[in-house]
C-alpha atoms as a PDB file:
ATOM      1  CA  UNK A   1     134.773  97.956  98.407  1.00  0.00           C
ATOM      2  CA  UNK A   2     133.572  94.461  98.855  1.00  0.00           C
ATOM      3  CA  UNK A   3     129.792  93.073  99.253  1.00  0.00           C
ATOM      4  CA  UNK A   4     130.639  92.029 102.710  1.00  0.00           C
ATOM      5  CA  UNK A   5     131.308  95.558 103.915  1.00  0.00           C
ATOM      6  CA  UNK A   6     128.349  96.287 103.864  1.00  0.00           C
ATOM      7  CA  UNK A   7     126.696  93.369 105.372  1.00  0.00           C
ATOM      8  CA  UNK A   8     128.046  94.061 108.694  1.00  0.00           C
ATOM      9  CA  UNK A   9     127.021  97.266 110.932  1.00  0.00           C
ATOM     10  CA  UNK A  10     129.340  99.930 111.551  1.00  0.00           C
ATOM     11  CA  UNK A  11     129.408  99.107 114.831  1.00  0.00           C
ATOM     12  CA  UNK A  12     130.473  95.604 114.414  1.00  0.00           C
ATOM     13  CA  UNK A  13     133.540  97.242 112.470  1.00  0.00           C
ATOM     14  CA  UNK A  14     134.330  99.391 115.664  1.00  0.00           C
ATOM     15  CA  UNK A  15     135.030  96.676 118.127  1.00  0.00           C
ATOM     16  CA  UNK A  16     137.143  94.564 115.709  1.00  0.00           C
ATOM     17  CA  UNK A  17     140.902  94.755 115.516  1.00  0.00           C
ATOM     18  CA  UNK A  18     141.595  93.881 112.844  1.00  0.00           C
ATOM     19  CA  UNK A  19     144.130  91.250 113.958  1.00  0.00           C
ATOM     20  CA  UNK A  20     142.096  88.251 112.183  1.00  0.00           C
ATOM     21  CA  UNK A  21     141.108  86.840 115.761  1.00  0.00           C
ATOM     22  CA  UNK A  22     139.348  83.389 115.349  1.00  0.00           C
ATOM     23  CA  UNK A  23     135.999  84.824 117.153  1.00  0.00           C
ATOM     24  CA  UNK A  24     136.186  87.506 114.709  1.00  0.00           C
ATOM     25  CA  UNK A  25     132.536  87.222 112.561  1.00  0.00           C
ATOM     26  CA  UNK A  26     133.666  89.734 110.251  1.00  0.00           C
ATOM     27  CA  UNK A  27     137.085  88.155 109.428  1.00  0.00           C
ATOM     28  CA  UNK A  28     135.941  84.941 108.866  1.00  0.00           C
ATOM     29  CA  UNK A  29     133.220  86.108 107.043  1.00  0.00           C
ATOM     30  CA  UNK A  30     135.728  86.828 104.192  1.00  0.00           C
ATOM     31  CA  UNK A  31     138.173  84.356 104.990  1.00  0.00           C
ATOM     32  CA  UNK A  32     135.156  82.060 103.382  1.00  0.00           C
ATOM     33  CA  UNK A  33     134.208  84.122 100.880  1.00  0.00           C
ATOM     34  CA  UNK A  34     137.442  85.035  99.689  1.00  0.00           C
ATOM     35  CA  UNK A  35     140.134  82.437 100.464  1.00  0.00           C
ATOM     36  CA  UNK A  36     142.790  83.092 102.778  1.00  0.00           C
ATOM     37  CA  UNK A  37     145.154  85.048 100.549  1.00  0.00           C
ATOM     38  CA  UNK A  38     142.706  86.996  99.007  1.00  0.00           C
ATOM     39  CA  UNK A  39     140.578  87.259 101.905  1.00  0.00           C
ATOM     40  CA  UNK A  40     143.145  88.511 104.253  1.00  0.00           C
ATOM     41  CA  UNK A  41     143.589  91.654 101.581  1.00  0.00           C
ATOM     42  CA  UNK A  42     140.363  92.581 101.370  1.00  0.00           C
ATOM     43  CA  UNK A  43     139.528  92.493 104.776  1.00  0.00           C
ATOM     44  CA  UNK A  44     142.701  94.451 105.836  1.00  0.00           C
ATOM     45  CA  UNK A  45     141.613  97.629 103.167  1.00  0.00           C
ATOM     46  CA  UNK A  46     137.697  97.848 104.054  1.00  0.00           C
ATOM     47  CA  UNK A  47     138.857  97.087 107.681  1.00  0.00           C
ATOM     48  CA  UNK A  48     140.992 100.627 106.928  1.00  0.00           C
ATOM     49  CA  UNK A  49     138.168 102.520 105.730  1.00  0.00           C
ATOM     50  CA  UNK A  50     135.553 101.290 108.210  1.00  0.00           C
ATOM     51  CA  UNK A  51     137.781 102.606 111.288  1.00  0.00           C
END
């Protein structure tokens, strides 16, 4: 579980894809904390347990 998580509402989760869209706040949100490798990961698994 990542800091982020938790920063966004559970209803923010709900009406992303998950795809990485560029409008995404949530995605890019870790793509800047995290770097893309490493962000793409860690947004994939709490993107899992958030739907």
């Amino acid at each position: 579980m990542t800091k982020l998580r938790n920063e966004f509402p559970k209803k923010d989760w709900k009406h992303c894809c998950g795809k990485g869209c560029k409008k995404c706040d949530i995605h890019n949100a870790y793509l800047d904390a995290y770097g893309k490798k490493e962000g793409e990961k860690k947004f994939a698994k709490d993107h899992a347990r958030m739907h």
